[in-house]
N, C-alpha and C. Protein backbone atom coordinates (compact mmCIF):
# COMPACT_ATOMS: atom_id res chain seq x y z
N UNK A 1 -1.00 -31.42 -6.63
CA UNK A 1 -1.18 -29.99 -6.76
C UNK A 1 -0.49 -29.31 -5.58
N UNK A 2 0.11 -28.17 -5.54
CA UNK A 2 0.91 -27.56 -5.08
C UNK A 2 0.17 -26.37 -4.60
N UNK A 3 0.03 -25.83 -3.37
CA UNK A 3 -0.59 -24.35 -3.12
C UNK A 3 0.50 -23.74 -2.61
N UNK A 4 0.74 -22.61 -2.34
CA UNK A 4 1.78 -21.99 -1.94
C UNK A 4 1.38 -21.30 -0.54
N UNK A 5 1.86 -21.39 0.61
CA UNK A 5 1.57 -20.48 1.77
C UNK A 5 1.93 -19.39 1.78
N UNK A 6 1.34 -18.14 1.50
CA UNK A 6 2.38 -16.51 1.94
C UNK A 6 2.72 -16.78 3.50
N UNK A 7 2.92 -15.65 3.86
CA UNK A 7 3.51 -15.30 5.17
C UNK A 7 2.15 -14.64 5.58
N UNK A 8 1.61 -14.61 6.74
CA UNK A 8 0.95 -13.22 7.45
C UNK A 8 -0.96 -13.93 6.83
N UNK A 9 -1.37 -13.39 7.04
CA UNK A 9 -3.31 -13.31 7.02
C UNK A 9 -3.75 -13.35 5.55
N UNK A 10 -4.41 -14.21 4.95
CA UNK A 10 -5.16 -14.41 3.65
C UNK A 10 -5.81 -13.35 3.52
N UNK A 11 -6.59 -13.00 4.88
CA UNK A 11 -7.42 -11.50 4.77
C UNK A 11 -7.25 -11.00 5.94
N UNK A 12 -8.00 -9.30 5.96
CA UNK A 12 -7.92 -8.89 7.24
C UNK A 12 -9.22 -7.73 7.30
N UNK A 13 -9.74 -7.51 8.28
CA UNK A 13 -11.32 -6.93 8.08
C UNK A 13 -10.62 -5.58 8.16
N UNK A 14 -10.78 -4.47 7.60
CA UNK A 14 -10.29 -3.07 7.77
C UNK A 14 -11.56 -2.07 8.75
N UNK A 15 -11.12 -1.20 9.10
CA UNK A 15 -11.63 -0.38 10.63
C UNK A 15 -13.14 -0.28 9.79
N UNK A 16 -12.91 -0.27 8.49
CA UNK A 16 -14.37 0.53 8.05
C UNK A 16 -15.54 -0.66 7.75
N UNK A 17 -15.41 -1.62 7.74
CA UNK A 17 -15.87 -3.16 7.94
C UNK A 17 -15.65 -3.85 6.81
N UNK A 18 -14.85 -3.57 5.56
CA UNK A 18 -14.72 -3.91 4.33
C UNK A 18 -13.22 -5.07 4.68
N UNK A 19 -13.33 -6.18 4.16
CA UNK A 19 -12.14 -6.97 4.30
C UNK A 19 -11.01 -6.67 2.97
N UNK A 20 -10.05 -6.60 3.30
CA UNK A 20 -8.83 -6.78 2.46
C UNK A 20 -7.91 -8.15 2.26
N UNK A 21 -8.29 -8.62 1.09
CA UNK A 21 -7.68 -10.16 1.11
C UNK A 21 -6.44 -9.97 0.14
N UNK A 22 -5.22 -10.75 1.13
CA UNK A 22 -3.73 -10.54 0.12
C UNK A 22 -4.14 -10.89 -1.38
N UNK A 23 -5.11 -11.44 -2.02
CA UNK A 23 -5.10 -11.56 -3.84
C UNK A 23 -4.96 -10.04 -3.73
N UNK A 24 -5.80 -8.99 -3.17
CA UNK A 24 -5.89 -7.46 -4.03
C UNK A 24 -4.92 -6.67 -3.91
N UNK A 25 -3.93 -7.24 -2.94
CA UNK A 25 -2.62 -6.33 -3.24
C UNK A 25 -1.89 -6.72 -4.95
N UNK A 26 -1.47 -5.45 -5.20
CA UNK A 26 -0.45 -5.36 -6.46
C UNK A 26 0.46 -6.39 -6.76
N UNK A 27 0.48 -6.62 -7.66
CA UNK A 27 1.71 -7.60 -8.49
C UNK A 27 3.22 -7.29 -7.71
N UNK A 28 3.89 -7.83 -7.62
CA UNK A 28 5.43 -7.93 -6.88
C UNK A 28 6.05 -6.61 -8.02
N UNK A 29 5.83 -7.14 -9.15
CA UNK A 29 6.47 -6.75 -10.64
C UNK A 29 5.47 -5.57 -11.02
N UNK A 30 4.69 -4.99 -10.25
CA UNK A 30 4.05 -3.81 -10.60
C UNK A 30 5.02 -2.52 -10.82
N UNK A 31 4.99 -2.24 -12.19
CA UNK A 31 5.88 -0.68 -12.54
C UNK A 31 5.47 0.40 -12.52
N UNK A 32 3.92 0.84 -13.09
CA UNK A 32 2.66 1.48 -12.75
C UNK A 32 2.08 1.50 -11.14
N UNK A 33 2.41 2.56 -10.97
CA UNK A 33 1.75 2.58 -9.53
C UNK A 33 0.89 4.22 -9.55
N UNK A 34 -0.36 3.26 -9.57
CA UNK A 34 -1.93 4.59 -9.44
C UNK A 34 -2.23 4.72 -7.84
N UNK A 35 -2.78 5.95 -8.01
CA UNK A 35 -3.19 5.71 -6.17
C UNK A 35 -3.79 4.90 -5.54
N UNK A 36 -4.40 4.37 -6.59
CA UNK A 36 -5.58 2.83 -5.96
C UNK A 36 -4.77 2.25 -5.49
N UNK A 37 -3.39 1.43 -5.97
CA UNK A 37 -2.39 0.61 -5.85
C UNK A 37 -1.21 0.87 -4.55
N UNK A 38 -1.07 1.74 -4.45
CA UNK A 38 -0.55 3.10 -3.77
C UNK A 38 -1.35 2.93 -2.09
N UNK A 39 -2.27 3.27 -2.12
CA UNK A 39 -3.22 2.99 -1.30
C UNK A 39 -3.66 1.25 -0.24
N UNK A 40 -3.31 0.44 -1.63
CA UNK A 40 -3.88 -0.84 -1.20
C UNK A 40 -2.65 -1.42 -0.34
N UNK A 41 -1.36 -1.40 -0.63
CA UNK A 41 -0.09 -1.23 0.07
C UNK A 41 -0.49 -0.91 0.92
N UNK A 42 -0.53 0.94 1.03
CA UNK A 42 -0.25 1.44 2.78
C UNK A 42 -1.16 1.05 3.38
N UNK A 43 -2.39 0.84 3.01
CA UNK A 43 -3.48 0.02 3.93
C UNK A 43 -2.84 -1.28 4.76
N UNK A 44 -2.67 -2.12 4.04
CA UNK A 44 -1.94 -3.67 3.82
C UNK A 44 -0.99 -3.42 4.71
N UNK A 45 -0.18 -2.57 5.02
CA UNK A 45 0.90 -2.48 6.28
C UNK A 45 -0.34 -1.91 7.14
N UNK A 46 -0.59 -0.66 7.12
CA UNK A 46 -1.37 -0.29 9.12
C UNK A 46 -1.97 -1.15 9.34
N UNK A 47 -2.31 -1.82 8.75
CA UNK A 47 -3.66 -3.09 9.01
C UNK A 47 -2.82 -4.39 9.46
N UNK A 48 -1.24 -4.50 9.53
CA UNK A 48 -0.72 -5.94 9.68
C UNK A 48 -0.56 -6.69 8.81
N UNK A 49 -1.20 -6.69 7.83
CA UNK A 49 -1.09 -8.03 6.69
C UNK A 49 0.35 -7.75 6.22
N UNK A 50 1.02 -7.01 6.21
CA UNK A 50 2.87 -6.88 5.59
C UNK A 50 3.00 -5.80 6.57
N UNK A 51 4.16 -6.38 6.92
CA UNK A 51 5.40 -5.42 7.29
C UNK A 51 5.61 -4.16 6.25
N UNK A 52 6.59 -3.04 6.58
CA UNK A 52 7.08 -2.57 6.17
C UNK A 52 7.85 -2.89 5.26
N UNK A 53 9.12 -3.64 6.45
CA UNK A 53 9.87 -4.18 5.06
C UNK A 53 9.67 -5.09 4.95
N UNK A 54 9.10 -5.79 4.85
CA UNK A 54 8.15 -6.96 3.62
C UNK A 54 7.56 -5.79 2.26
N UNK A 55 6.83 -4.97 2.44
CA UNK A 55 6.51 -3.96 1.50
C UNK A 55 7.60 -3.64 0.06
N UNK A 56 8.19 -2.76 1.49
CA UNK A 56 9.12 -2.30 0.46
C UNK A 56 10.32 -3.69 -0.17
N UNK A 57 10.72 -4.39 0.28
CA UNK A 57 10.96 -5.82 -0.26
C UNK A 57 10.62 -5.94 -1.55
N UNK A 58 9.14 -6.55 -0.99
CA UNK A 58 8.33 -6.80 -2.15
C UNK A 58 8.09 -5.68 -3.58
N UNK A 59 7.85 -4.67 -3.24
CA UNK A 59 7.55 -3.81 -4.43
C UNK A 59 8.82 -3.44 -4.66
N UNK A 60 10.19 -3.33 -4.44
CA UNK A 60 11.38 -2.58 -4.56
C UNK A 60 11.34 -1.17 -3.90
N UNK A 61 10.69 -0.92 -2.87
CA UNK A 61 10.43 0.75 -2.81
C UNK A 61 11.60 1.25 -1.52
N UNK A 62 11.47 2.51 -1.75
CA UNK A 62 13.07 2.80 -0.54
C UNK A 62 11.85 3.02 0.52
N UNK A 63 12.58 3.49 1.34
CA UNK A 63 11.83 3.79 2.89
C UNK A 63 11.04 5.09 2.66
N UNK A 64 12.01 5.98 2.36
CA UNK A 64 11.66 7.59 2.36
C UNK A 64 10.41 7.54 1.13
N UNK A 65 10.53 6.79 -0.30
CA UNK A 65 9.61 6.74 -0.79
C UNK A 65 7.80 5.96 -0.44
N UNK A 66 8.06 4.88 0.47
CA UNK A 66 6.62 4.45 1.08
C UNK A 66 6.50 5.68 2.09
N UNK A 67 7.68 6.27 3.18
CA UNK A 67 6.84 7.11 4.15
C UNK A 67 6.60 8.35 3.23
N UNK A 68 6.56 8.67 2.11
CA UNK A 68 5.83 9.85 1.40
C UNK A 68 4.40 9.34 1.20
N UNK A 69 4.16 7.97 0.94
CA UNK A 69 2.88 7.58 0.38
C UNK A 69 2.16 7.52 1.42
N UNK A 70 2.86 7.07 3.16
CA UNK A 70 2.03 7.32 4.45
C UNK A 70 1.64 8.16 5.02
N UNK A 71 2.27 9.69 4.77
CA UNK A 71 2.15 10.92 4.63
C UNK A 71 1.33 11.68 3.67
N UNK A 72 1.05 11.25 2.57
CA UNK A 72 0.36 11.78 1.99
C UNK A 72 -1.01 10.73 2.26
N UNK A 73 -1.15 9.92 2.60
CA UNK A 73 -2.58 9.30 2.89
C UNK A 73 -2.73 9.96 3.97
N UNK A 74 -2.25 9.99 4.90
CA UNK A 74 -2.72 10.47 6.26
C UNK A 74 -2.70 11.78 6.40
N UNK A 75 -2.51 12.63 5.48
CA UNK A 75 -2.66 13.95 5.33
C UNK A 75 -3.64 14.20 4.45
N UNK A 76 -4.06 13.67 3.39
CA UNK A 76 -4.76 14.21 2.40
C UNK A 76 -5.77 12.79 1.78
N UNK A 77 -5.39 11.74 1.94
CA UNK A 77 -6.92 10.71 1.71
C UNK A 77 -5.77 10.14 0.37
N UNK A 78 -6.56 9.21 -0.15
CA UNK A 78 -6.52 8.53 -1.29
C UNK A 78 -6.01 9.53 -2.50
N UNK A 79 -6.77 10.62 -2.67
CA UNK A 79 -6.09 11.56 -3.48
C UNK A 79 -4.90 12.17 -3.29
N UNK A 80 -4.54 12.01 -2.35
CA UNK A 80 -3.01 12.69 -1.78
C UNK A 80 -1.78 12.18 -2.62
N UNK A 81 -2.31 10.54 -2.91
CA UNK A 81 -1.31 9.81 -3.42
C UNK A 81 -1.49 10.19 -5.07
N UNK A 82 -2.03 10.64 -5.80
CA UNK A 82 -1.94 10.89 -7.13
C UNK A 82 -0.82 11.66 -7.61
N UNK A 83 0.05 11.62 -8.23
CA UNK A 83 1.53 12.08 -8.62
C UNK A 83 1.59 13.66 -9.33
N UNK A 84 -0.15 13.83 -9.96
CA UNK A 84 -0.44 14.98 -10.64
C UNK A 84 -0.84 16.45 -9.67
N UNK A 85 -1.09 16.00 -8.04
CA UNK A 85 -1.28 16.64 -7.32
C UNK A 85 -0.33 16.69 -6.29
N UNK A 86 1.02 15.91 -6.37
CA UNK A 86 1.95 15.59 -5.65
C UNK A 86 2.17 17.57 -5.44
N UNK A 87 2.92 18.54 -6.58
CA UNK A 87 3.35 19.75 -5.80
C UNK A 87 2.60 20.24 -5.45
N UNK A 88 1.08 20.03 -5.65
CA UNK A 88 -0.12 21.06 -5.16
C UNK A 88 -0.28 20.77 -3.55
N UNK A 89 0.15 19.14 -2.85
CA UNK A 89 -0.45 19.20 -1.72
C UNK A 89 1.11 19.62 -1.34
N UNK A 90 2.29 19.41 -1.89
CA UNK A 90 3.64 19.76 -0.50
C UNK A 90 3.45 20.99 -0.45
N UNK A 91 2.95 22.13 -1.54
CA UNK A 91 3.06 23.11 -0.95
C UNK A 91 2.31 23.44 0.18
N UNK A 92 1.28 22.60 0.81
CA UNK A 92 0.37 22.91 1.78
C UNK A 92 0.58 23.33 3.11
């Protein structure tokens, strides 16, 4: 039997005491991206478990498109990242 090693921490405890283990990040091949998903990423980088570009690597994403999703978390929460409220918060 064969296991595969990732790179970087199986898990990692987040500031709020809840652990984040690499299974709950998104599929590589994820095309659908909800804010939950959205979220579990930018967590998954401030926290160390991926790089940046390991991230964007992995999901295909450009730069300017993850630092919108770091910007809108850190400006506006989990809801920031929802696509239906995307012009309601730039106009802010």
């Amino acid at each position: 039997m064969f296991i595969k090693k990732d790179k970087g921490p199986a898990y990692v405890a987040l500031p709020d005491g809840t652990i984040l283990f690499r299974s709950e990040l998104p599929s590589p091949n994820t095309t659908r991206w909800v804010a939950r998903r959205k979220a579990t990423v930018v967590r998954a980088v401030a926290v160390g478990m991926l790089s940046k570009d390991e991230a964007c690597d992995m999901y295909g994403l450009s730069d300017e498109e993850f630092n919108s999703w770091l910007s809108a978390m850190a400006n506006h929460g989990k809801k920031g990242l929802r696509v239906t409220k995307l012009q309601e918060y730039r106009q802010l």
